[in-house]
C-alpha atoms as a PDB file:
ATOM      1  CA  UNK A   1    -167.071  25.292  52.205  1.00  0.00           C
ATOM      2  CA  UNK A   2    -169.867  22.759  51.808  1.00  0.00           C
ATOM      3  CA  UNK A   3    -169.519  19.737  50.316  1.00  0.00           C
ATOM      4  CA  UNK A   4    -171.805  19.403  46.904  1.00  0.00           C
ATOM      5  CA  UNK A   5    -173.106  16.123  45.963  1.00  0.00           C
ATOM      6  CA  UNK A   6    -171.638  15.480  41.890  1.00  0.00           C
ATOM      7  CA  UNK A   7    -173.938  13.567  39.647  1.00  0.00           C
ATOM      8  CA  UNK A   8    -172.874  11.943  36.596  1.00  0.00           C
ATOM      9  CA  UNK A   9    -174.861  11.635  33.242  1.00  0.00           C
ATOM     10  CA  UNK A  10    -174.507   8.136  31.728  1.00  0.00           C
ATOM     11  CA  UNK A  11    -175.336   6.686  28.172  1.00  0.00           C
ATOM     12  CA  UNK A  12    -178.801   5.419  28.193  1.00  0.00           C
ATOM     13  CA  UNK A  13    -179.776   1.862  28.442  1.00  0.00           C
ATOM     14  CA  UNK A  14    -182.513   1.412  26.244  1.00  0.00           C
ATOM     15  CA  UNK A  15    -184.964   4.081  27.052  1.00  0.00           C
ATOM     16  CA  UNK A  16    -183.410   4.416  30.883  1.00  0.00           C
ATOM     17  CA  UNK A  17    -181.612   6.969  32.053  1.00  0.00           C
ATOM     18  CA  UNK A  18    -178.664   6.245  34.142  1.00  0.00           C
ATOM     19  CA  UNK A  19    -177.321   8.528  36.528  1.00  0.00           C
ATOM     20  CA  UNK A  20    -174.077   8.417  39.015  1.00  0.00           C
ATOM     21  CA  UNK A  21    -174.747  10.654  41.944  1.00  0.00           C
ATOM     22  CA  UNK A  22    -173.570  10.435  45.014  1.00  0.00           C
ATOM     23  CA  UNK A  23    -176.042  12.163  47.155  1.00  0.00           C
ATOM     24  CA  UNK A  24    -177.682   8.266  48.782  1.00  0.00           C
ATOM     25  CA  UNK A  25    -180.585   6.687  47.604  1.00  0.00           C
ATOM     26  CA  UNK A  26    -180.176   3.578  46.048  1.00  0.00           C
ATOM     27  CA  UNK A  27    -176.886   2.118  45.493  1.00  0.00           C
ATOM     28  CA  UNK A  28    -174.135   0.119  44.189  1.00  0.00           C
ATOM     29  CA  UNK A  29    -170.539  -0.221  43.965  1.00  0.00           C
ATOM     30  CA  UNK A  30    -170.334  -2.324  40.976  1.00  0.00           C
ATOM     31  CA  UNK A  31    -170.535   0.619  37.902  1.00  0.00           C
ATOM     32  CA  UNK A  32    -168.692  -1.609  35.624  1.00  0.00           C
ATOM     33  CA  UNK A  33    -171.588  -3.994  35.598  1.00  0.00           C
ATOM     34  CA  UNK A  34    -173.022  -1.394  32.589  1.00  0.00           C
ATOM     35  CA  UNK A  35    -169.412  -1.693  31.262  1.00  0.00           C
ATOM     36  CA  UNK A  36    -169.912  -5.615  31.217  1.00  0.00           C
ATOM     37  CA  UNK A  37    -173.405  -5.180  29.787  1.00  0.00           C
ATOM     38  CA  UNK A  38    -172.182  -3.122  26.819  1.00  0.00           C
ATOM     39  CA  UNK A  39    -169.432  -5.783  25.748  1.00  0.00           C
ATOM     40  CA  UNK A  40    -172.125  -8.312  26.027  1.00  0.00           C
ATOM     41  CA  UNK A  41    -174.458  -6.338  24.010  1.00  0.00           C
ATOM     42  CA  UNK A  42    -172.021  -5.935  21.420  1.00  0.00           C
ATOM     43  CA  UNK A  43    -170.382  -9.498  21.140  1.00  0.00           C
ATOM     44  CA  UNK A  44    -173.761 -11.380  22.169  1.00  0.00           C
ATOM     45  CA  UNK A  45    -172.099 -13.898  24.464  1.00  0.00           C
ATOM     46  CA  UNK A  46    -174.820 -14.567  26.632  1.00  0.00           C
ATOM     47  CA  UNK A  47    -177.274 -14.952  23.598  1.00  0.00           C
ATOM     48  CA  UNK A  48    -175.340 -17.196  21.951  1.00  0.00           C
ATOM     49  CA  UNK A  49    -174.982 -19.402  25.227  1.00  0.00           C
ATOM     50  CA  UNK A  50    -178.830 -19.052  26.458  1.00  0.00           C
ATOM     51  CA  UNK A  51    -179.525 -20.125  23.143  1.00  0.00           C
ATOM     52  CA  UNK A  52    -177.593 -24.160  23.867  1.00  0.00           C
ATOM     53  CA  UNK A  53    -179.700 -24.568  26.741  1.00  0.00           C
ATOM     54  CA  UNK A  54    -183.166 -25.868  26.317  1.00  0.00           C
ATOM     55  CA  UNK A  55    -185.515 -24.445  28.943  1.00  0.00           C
ATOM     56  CA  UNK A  56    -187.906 -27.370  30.202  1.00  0.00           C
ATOM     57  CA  UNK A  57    -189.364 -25.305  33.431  1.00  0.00           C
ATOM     58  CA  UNK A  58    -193.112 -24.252  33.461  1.00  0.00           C
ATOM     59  CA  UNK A  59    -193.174 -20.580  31.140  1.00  0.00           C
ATOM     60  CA  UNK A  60    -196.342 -19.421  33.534  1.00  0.00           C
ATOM     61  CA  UNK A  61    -194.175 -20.517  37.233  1.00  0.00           C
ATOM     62  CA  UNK A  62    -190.585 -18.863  35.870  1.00  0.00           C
ATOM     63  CA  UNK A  63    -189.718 -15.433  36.389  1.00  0.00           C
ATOM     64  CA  UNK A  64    -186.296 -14.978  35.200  1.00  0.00           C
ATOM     65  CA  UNK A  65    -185.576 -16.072  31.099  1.00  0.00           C
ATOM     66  CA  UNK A  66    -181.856 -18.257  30.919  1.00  0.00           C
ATOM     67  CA  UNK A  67    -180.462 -15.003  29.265  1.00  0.00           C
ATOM     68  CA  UNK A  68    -181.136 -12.822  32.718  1.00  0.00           C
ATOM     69  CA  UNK A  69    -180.220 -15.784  34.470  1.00  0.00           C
ATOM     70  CA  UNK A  70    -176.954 -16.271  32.610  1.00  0.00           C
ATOM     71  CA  UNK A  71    -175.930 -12.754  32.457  1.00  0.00           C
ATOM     72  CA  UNK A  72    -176.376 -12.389  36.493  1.00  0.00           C
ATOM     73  CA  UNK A  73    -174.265 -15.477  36.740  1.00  0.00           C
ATOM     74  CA  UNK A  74    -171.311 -14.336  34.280  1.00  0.00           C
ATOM     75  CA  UNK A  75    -171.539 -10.918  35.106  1.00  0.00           C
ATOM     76  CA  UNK A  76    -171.518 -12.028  39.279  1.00  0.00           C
ATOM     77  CA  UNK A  77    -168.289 -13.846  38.376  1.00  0.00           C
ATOM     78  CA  UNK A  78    -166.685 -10.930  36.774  1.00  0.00           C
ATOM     79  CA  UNK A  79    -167.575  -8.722  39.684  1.00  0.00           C
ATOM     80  CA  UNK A  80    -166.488 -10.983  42.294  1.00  0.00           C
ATOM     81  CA  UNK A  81    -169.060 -12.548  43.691  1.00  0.00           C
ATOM     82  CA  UNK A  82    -168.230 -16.050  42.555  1.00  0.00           C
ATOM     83  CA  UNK A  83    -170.457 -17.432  45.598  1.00  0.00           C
ATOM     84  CA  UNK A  84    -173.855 -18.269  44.829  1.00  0.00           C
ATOM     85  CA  UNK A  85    -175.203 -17.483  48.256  1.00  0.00           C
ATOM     86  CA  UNK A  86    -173.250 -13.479  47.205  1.00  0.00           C
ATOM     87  CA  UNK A  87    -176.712 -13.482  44.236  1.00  0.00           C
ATOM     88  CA  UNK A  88    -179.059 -13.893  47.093  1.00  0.00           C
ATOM     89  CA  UNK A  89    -177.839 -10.083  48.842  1.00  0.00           C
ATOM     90  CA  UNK A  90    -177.378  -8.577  44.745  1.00  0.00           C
ATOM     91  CA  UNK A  91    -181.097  -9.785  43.882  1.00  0.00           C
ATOM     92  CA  UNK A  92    -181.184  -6.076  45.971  1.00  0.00           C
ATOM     93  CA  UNK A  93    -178.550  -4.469  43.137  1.00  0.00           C
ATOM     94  CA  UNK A  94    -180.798  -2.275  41.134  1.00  0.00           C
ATOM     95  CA  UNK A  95    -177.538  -1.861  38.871  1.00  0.00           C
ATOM     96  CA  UNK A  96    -176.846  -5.494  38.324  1.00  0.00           C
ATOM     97  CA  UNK A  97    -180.978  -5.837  37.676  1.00  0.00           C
ATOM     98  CA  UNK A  98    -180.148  -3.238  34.896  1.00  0.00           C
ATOM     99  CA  UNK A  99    -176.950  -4.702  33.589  1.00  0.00           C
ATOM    100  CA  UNK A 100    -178.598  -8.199  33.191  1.00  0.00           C
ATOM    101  CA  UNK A 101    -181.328  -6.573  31.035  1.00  0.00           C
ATOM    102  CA  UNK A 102    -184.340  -5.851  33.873  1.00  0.00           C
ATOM    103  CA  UNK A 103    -187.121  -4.018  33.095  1.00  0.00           C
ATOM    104  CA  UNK A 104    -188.058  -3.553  36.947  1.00  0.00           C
ATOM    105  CA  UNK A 105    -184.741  -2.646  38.595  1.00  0.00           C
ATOM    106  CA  UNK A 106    -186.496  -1.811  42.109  1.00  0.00           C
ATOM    107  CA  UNK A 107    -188.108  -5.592  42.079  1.00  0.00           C
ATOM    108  CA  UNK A 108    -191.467  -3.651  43.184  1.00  0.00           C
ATOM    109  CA  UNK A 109    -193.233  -6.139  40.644  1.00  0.00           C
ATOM    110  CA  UNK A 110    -191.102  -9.184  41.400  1.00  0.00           C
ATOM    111  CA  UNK A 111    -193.592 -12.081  41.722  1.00  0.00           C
ATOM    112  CA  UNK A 112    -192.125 -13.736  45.015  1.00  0.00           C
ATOM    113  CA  UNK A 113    -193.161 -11.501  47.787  1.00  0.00           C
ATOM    114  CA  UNK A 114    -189.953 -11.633  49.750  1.00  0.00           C
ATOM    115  CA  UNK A 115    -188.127 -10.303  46.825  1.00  0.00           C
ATOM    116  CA  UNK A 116    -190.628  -7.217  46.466  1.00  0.00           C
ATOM    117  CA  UNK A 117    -189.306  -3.674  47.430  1.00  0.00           C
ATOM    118  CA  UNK A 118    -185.969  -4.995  48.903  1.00  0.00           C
ATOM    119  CA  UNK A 119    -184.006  -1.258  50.116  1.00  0.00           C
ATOM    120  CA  UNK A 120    -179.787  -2.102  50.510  1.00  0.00           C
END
């Protein structure tokens, strides 16, 4: 018998749909990232602690707001990847990208040119 590839409706994030399947493509292994993102939605933890930081960079030279910044930080930690130099390798997580609140999970408009279009 041939093996069938399952797929897996998910609750939408925001006006995404989110999909399981296991038929390739691209990947992750870190589902409960949209688990994290929902408790954080709901209790507003990252908010509230983007909000006691005061941003002094250059608005027009930043790409990443302290909220996405934050939330791929805490949400690293909680997945395991408590090594910085682990954030470099999930910039390539289009499921993290969407857990931390990323509009463009693929990074196809990312502004640095070596994080453009990155495949895992």
């Amino acid at each position: 018998m041939p093996t069938r590839c399952i797929t897996i409706d998910l609750p939408k994030q925001g006006c995404r749909k989110v999909r399981a399947g296991f038929d390739g493509g691209r990947m992750s292994s870190d589902g409960g990232a949209l688990l994290l993102r929902a408790v954080d939605q709901r209790i507003g933890l990252t908010q509230r602690l983007a909000a006691c930081f005061a941003d002094h960079r250059n608005p027009g030279r930043c790409e990443h707001a302290p909220p996405h910044l934050l939330a791929q930080r805490l949400f690293g930690l909680v997945l395991g990847y408590e090594d910085l130099c682990d954030h470099d390798r999930l910039r390539e997580d289009s499921l993290l990208a969407l857990a931390v609140g990323r509009d463009d999970v693929t990074g196809e408009s990312r502004a640095r040119e070596r994080d453009r279009g990155h495949r895992m």
